[in-house]
C-alpha atoms as a PDB file:
ATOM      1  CA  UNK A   1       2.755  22.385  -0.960  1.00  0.00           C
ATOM      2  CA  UNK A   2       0.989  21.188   2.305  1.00  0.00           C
ATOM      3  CA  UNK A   3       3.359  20.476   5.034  1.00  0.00           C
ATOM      4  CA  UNK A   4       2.132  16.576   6.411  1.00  0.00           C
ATOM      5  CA  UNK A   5       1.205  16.476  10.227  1.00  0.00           C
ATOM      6  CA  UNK A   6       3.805  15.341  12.061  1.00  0.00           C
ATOM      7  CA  UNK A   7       3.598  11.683  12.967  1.00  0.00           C
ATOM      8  CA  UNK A   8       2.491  10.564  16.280  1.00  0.00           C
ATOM      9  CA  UNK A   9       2.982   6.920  18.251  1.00  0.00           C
ATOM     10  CA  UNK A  10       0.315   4.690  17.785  1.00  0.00           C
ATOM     11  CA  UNK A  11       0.169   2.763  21.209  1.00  0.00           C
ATOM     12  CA  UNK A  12       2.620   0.139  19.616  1.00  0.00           C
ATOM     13  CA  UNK A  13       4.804   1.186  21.929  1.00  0.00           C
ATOM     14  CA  UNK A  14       2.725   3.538  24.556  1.00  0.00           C
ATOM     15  CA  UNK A  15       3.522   4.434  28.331  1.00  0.00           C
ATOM     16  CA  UNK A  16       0.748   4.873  30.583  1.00  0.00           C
ATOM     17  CA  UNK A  17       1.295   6.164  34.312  1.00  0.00           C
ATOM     18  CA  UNK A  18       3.464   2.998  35.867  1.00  0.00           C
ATOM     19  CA  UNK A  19       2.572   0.643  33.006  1.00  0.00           C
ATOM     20  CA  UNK A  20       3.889   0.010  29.177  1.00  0.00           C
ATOM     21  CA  UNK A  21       1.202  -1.896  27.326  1.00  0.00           C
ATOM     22  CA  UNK A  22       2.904  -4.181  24.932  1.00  0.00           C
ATOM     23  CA  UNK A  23       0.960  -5.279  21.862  1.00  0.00           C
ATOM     24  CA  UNK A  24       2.144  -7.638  18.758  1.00  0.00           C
ATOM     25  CA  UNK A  25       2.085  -5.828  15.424  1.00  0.00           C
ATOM     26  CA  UNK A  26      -1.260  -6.271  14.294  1.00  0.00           C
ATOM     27  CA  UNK A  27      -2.717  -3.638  17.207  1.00  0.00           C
ATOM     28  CA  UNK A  28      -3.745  -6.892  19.897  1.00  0.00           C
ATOM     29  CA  UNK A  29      -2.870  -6.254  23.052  1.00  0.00           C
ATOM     30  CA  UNK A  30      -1.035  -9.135  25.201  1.00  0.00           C
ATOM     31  CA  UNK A  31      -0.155  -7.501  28.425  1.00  0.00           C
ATOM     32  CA  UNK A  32       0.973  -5.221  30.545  1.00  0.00           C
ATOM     33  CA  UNK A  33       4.551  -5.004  32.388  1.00  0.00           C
ATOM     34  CA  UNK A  34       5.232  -2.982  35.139  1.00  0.00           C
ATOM     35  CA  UNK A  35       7.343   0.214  33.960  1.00  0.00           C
ATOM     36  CA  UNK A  36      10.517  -0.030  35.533  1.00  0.00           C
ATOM     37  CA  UNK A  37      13.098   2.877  34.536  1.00  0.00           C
ATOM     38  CA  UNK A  38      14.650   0.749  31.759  1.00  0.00           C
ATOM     39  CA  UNK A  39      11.152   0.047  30.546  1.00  0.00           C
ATOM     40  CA  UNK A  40      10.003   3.833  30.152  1.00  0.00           C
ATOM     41  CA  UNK A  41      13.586   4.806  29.123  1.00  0.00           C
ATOM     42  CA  UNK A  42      13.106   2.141  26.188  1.00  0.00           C
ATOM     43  CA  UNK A  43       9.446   3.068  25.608  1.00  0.00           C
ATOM     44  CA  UNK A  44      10.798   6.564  25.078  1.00  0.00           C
ATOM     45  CA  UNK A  45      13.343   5.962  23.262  1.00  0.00           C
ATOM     46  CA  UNK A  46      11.572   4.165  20.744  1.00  0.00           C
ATOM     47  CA  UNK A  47       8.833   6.931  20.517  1.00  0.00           C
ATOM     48  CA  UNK A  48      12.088   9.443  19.830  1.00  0.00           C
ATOM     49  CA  UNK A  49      13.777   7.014  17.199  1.00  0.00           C
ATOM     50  CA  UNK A  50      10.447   6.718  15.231  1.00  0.00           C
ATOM     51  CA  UNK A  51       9.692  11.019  15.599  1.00  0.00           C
ATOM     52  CA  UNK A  52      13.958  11.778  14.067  1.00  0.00           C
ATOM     53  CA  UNK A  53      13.290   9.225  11.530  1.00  0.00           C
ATOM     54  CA  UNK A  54       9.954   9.526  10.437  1.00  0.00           C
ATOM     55  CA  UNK A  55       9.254   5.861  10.084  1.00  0.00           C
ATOM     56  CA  UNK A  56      10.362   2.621  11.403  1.00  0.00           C
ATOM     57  CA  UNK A  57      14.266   0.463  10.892  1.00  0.00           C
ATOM     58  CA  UNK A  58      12.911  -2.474  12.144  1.00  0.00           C
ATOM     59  CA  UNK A  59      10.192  -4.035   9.601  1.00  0.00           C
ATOM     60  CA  UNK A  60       8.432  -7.012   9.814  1.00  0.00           C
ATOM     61  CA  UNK A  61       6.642  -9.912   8.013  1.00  0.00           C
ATOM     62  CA  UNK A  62       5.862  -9.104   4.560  1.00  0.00           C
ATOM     63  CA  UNK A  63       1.853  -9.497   4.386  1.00  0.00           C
ATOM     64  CA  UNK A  64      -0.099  -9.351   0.831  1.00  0.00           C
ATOM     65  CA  UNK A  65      -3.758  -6.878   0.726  1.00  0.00           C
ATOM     66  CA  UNK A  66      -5.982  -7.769  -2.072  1.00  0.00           C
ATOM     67  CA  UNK A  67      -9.330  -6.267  -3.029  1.00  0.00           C
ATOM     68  CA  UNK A  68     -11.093  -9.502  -4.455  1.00  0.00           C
ATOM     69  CA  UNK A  69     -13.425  -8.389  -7.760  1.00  0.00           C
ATOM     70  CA  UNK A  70     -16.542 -10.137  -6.212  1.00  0.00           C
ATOM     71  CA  UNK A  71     -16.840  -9.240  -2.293  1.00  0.00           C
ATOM     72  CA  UNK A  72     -15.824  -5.488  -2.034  1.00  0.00           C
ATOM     73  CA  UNK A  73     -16.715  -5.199   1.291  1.00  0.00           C
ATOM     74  CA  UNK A  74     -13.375  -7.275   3.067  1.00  0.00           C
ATOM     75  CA  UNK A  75      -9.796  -6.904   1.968  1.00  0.00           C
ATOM     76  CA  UNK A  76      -7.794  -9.843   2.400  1.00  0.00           C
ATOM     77  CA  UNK A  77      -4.830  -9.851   4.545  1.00  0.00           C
ATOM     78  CA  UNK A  78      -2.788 -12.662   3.001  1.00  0.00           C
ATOM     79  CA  UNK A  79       0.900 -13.504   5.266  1.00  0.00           C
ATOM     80  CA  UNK A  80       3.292 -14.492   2.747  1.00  0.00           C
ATOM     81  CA  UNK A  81       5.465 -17.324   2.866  1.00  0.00           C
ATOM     82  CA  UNK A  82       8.753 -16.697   4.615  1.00  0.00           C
ATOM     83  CA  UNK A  83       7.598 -13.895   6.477  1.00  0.00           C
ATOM     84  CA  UNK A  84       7.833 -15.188  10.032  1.00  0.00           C
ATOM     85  CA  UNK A  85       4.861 -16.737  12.414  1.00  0.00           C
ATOM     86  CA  UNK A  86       1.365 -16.793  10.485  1.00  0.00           C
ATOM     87  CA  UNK A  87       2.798 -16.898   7.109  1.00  0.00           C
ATOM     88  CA  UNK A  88       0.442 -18.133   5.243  1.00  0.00           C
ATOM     89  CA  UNK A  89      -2.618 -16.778   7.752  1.00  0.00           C
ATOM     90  CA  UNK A  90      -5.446 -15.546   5.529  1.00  0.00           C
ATOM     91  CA  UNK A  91      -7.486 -12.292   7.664  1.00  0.00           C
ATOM     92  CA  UNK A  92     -10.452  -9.928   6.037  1.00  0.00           C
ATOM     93  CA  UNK A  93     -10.583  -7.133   6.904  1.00  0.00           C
ATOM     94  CA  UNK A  94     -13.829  -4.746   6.519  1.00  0.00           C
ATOM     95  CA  UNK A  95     -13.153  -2.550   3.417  1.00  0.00           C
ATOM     96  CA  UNK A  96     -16.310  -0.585   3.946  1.00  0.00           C
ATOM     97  CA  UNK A  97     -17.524  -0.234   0.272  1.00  0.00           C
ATOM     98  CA  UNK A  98     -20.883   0.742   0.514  1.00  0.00           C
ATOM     99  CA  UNK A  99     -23.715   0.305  -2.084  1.00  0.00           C
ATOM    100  CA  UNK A 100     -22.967   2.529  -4.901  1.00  0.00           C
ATOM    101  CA  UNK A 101     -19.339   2.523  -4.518  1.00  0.00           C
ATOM    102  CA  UNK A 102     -16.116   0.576  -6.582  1.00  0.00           C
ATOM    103  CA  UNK A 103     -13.121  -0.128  -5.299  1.00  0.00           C
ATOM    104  CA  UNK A 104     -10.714   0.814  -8.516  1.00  0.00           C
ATOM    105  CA  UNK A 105      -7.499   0.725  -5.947  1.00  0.00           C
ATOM    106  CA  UNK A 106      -5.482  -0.400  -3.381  1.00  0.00           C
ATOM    107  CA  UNK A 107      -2.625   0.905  -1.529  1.00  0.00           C
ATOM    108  CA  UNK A 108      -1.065   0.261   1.917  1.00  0.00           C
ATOM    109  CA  UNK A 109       1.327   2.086   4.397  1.00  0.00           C
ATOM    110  CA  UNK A 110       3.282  -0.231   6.825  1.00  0.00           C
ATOM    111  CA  UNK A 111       4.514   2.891   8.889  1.00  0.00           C
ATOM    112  CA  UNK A 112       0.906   3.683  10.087  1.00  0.00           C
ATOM    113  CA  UNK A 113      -0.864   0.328   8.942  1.00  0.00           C
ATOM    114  CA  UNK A 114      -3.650   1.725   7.410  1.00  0.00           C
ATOM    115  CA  UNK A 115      -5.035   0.579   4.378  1.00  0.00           C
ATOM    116  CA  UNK A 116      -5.991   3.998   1.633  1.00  0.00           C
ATOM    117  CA  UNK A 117      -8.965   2.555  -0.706  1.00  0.00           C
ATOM    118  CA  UNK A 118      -9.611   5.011  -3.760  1.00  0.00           C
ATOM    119  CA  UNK A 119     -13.068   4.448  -5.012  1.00  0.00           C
ATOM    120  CA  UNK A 120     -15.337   5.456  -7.874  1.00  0.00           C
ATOM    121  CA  UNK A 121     -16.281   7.906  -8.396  1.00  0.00           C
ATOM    122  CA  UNK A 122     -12.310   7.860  -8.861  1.00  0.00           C
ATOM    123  CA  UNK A 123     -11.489  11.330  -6.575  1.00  0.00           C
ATOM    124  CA  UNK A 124     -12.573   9.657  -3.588  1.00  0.00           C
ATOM    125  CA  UNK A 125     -10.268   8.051  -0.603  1.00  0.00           C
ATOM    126  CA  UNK A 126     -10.873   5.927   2.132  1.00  0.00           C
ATOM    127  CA  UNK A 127      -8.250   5.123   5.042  1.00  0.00           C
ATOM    128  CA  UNK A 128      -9.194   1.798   6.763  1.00  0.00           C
ATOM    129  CA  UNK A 129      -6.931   1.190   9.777  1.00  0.00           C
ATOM    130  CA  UNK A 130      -6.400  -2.018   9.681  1.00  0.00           C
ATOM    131  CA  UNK A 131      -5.863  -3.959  12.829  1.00  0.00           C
ATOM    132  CA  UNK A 132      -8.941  -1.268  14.112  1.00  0.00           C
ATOM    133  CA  UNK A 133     -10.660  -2.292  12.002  1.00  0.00           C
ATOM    134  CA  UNK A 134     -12.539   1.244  11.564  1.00  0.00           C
ATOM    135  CA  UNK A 135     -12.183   4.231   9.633  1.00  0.00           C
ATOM    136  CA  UNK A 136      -9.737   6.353  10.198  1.00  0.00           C
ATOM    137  CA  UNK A 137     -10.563   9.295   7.665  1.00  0.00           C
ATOM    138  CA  UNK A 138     -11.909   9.518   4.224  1.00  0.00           C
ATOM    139  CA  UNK A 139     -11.876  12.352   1.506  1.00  0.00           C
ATOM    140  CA  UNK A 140     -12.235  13.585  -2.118  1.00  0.00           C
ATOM    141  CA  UNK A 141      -8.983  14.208  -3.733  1.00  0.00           C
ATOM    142  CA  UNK A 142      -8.019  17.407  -5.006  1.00  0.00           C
ATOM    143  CA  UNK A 143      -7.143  18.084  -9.327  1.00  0.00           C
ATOM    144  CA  UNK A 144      -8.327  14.759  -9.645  1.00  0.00           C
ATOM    145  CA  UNK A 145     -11.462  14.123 -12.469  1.00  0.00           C
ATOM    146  CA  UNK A 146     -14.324  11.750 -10.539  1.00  0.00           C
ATOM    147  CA  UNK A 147     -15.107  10.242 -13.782  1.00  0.00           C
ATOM    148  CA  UNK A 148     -13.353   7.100 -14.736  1.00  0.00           C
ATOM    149  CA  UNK A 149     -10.926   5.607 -12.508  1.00  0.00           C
ATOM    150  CA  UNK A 150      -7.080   4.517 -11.850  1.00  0.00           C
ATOM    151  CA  UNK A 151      -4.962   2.564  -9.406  1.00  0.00           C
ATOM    152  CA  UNK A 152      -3.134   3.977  -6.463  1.00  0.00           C
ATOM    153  CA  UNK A 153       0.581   4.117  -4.561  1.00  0.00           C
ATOM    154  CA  UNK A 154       1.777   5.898  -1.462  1.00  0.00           C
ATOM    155  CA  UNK A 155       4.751   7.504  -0.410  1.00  0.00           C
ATOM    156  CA  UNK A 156       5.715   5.865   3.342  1.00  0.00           C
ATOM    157  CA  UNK A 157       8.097   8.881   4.013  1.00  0.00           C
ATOM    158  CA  UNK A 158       5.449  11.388   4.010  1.00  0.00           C
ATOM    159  CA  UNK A 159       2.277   9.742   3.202  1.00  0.00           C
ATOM    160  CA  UNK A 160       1.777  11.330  -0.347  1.00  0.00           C
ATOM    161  CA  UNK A 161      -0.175   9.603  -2.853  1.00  0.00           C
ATOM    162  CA  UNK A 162       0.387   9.024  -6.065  1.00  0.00           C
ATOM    163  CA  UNK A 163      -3.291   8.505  -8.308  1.00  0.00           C
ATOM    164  CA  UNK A 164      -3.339   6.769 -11.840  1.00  0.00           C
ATOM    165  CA  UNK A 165      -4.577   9.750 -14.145  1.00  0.00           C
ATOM    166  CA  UNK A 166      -7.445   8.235 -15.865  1.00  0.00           C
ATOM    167  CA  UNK A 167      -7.123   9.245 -19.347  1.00  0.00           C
ATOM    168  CA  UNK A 168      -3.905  10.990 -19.170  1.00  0.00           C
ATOM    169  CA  UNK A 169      -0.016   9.224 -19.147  1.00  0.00           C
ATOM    170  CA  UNK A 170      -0.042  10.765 -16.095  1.00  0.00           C
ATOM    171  CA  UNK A 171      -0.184  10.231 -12.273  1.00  0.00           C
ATOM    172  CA  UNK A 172      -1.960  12.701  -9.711  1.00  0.00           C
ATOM    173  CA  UNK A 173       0.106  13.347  -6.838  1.00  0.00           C
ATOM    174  CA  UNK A 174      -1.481  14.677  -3.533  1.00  0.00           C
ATOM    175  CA  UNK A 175      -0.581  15.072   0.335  1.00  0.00           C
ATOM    176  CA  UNK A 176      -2.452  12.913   2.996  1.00  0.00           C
ATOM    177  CA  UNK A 177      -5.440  14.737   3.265  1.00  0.00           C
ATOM    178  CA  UNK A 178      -5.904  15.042  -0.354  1.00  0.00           C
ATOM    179  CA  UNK A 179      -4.728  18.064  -1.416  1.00  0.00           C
ATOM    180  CA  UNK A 180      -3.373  18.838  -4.882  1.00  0.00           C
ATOM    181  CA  UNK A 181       0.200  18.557  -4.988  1.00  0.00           C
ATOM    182  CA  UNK A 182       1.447  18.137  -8.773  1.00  0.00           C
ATOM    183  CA  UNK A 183       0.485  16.531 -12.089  1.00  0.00           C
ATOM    184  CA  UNK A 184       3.274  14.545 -13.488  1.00  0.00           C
ATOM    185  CA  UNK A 185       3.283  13.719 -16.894  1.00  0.00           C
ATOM    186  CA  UNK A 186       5.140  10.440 -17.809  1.00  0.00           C
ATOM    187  CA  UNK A 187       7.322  10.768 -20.391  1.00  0.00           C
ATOM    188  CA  UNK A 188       6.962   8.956 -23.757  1.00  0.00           C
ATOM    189  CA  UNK A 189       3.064   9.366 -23.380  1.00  0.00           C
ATOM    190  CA  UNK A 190       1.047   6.352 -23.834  1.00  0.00           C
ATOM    191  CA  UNK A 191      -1.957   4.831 -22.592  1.00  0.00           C
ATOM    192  CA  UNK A 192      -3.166   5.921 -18.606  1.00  0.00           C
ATOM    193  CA  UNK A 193      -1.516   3.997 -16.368  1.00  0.00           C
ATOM    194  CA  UNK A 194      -2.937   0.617 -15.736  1.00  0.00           C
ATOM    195  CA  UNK A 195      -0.921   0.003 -12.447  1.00  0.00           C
ATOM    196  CA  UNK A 196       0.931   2.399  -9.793  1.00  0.00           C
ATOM    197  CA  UNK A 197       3.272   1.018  -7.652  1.00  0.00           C
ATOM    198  CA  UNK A 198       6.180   3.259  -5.665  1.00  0.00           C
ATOM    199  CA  UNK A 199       9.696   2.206  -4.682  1.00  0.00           C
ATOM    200  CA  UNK A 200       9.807   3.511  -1.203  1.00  0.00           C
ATOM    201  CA  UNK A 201      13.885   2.456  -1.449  1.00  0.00           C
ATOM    202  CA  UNK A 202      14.458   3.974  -4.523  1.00  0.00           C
ATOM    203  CA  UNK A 203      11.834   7.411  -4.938  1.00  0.00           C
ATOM    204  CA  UNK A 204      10.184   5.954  -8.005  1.00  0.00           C
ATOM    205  CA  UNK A 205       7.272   5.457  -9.636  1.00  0.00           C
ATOM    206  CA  UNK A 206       6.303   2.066 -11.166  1.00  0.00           C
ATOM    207  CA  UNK A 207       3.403   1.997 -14.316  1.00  0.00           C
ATOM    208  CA  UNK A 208       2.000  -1.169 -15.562  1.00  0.00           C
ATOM    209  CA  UNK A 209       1.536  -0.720 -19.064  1.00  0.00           C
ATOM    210  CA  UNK A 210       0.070  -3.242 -21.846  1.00  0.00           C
ATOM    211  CA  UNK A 211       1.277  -4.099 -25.342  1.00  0.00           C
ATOM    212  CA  UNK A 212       2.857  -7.124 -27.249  1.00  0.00           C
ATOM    213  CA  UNK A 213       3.941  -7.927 -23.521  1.00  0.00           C
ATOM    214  CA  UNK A 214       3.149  -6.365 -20.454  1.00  0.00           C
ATOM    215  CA  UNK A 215       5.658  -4.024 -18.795  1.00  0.00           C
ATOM    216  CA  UNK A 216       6.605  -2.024 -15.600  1.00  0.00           C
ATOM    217  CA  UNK A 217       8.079   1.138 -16.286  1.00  0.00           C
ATOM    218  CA  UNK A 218       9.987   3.191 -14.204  1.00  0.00           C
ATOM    219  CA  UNK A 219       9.810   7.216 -13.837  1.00  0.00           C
ATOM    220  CA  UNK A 220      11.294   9.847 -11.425  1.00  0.00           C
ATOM    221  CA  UNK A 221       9.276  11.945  -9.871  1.00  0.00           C
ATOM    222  CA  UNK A 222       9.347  14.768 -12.322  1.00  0.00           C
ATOM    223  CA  UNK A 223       7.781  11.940 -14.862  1.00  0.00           C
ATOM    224  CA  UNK A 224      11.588  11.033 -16.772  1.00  0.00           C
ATOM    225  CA  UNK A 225      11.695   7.591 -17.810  1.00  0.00           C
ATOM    226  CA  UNK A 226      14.196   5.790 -16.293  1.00  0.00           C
ATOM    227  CA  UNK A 227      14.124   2.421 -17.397  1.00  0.00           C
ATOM    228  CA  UNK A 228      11.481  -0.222 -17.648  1.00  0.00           C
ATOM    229  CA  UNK A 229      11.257  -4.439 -18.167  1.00  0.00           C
ATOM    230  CA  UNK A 230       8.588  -6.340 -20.036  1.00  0.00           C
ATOM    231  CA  UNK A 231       6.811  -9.460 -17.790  1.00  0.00           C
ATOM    232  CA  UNK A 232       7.769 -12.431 -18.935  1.00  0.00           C
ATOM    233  CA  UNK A 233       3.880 -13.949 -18.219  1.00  0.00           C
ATOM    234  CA  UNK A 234       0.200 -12.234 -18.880  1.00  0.00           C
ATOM    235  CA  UNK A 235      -1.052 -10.236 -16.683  1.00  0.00           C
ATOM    236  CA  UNK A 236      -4.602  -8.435 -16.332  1.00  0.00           C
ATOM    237  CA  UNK A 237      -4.311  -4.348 -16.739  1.00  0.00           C
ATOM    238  CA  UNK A 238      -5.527  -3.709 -13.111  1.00  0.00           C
ATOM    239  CA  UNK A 239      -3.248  -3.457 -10.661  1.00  0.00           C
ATOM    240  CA  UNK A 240       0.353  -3.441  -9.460  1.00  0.00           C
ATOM    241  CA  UNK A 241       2.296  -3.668  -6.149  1.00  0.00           C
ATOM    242  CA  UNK A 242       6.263  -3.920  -5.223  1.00  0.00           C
ATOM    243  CA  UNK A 243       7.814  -4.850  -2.846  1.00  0.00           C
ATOM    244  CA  UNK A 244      10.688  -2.343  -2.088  1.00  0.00           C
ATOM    245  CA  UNK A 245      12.395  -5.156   0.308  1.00  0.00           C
ATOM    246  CA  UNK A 246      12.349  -7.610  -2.134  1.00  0.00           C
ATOM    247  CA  UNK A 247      12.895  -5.667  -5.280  1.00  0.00           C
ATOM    248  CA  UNK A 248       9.406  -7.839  -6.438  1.00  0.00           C
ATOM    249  CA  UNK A 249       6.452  -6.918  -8.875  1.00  0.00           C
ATOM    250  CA  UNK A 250       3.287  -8.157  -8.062  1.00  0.00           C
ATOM    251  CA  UNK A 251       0.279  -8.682 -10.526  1.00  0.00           C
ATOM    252  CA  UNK A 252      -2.254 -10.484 -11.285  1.00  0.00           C
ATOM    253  CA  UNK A 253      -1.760 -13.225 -13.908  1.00  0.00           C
ATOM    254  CA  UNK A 254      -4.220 -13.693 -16.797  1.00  0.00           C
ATOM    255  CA  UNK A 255      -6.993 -15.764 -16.525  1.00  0.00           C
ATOM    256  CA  UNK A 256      -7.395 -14.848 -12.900  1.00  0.00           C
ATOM    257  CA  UNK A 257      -6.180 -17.665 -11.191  1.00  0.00           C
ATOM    258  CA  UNK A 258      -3.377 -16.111  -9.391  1.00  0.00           C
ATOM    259  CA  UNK A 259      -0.822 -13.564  -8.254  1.00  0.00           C
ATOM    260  CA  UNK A 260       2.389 -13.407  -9.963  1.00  0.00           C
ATOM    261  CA  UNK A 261       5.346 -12.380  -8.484  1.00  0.00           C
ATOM    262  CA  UNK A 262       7.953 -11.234 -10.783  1.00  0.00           C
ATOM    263  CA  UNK A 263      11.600 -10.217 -10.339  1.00  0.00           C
ATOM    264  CA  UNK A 264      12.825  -6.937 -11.476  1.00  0.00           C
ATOM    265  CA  UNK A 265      13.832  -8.172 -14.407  1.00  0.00           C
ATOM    266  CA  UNK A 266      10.475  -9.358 -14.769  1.00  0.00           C
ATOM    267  CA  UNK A 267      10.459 -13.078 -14.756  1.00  0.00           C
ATOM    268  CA  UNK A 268       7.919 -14.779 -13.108  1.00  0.00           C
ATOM    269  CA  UNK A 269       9.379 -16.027  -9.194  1.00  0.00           C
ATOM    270  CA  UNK A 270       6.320 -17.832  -8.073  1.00  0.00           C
ATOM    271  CA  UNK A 271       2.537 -17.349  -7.557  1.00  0.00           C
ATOM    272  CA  UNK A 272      -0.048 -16.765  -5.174  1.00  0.00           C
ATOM    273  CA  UNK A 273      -3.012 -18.713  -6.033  1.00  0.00           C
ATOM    274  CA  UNK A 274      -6.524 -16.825  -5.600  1.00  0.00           C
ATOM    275  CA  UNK A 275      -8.729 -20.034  -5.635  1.00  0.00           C
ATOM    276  CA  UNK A 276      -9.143 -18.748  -1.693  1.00  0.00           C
ATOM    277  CA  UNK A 277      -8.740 -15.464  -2.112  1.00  0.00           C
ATOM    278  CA  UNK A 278     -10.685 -14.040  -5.016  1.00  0.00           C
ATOM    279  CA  UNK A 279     -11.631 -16.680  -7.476  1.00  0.00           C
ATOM    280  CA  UNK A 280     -13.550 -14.009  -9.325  1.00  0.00           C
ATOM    281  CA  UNK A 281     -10.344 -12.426  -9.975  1.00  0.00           C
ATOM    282  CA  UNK A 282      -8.706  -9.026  -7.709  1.00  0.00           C
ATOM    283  CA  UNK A 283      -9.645  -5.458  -8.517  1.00  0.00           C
ATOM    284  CA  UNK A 284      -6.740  -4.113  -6.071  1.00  0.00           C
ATOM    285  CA  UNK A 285      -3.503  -5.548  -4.536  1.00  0.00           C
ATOM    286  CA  UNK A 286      -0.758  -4.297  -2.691  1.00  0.00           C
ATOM    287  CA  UNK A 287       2.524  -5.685  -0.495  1.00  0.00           C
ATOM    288  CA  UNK A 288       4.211  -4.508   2.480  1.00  0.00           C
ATOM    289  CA  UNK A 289       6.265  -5.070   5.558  1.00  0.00           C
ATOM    290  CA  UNK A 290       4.680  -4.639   9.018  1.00  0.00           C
ATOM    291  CA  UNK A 291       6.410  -1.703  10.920  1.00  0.00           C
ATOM    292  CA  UNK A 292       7.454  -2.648  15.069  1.00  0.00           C
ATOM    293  CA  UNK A 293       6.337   0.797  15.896  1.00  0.00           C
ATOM    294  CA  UNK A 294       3.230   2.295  14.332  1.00  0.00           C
ATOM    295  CA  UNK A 295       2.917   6.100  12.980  1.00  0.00           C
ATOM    296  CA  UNK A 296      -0.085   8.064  12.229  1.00  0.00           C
END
């Protein structure tokens, strides 16, 4: 298996010669401070704390990234509602989906906050860094069939992703640069997975399924089931996101008209209307906490 490049410091928290830039979580920067020694012990100090760990112990507000069905080219950046300053604060962000291209999913890492797109046909990943607004890297992933198509989760701790197999009860699981890692074959067969979500607290895999009722099923990563809990509303077959804070599902509800948000033992919490967002209905979503210091 490929061994991930080592994370470096985004500028989040960056020393240059005698001055520390500071900049707010979404990449803006709002001033400079002159670097005193407690300054650049604390700038380093942070930059060591994030390198031992590997990601970040101090997240921030939750924020909400949904491709809508009928403008491919933004992602919307939605803050949630009890997440701090902005919640609520509605941003698009440039998916770059050209002509020719779908967007079949969605998944986003709050340790580098980038944004991984995985388009059809269905091998093929984009990176979008997000408060660049630019793109960081894109690739074909390895082991992976380009026809048909399949939602998408990622693995904060090492970046891996995890790829809805799109005929198989399976998910595709491959490093950061796309290379073939493992097939994992969910136990009890079934349909392909019609959502992928991971529990970053928890090392497991999430798969919407359909049915009598719609369920969330949970795997390890060698593809045993684990458990699972039926929705207690309908939801469309397309997507799924958790939030491993929160211990929340996200989907989208039937009929389109908005985001449910669902407890783990799957009744519905609240909803996130899409009237705004993507009347036309969402083709990707996904949920995460803003990191203070940013990896990549």
């Amino acid at each position: 298996m490929d061994t991930p490049p080592a994370p470096r410091v985004r500028r989040n928290a960056s020393v240059r010669a005698s001055c520390v830039d500071v900049r707010l979580a979404d990449g803006r920067l709002t001033g400079r401070q002159q670097a005193t020694p407690l300054r650049l012990w604390l700038a380093f100090a942070a930059v060591g704390l994030a390198l031992g760990l590997g990601g970040c112990a101090t997240p921030g507000p939750a924020h909400l990234y949904v491709a809508p069905a009928q403008r491919p080219a933004v992602i919307v950046d939605v803050a949630l509602e009890g997440g701090g300053v902005g919640a609520g604060v509605r941003v698009d962000v440039p998916s770059y989906v050209r002509p020719g291209e779908r967007l079949v999913g969605l998944a986003y890492d709050p340790f580098t906050d980038h944004l991984f797109l995985r388009l059809a046909p269905g091998n093929r990943i984009r990176v979008v860094d997000r408060p660049a607004r630019r793109i960081k890297r894109q690739f074909a992933a390895e082991g992976v069939s380009a026809a048909g198509d399949g939602d998408l989760a990622i693995r904060s701790r090492d970046r891996h992703l995890f790829l809805g197999h799109p005929t198989d009860a399976a998910v595709i699981e491959t490093t950061l640069s796309g290379k073939f890692v493992r097939t994992i074959a969910l136990e009890a067969g079934g349909p392909p997975p019609a959502g992928v979500a991971y529990d970053q607290a928890r090392d497991e895999l999430l798969v919407l399924g359909g049915g009598d009722l719609a369920h969330v099923r949970r795997f390890d990563l060698e593809g045993r089931r684990l458990g699972g809990v039926a929705l207690d509303r309908d939801v469309e077959l397309t997507a799924l996101a958790f939030d491993s804070a929160a211990r929340e599902f996200y989907a989208p509800l039937r009929g389109g008209r908005a985001i449910g948000v669902f407890s783990e033992t799957g009744q519905l919490q609240r909803e996130v209307p899409l009237a705004e967002i993507a009347p036309a209905g969402v083709r990707g979503l996904d949920v995460g906490q803003r990191s203070a210091l940013r990896l990549f």
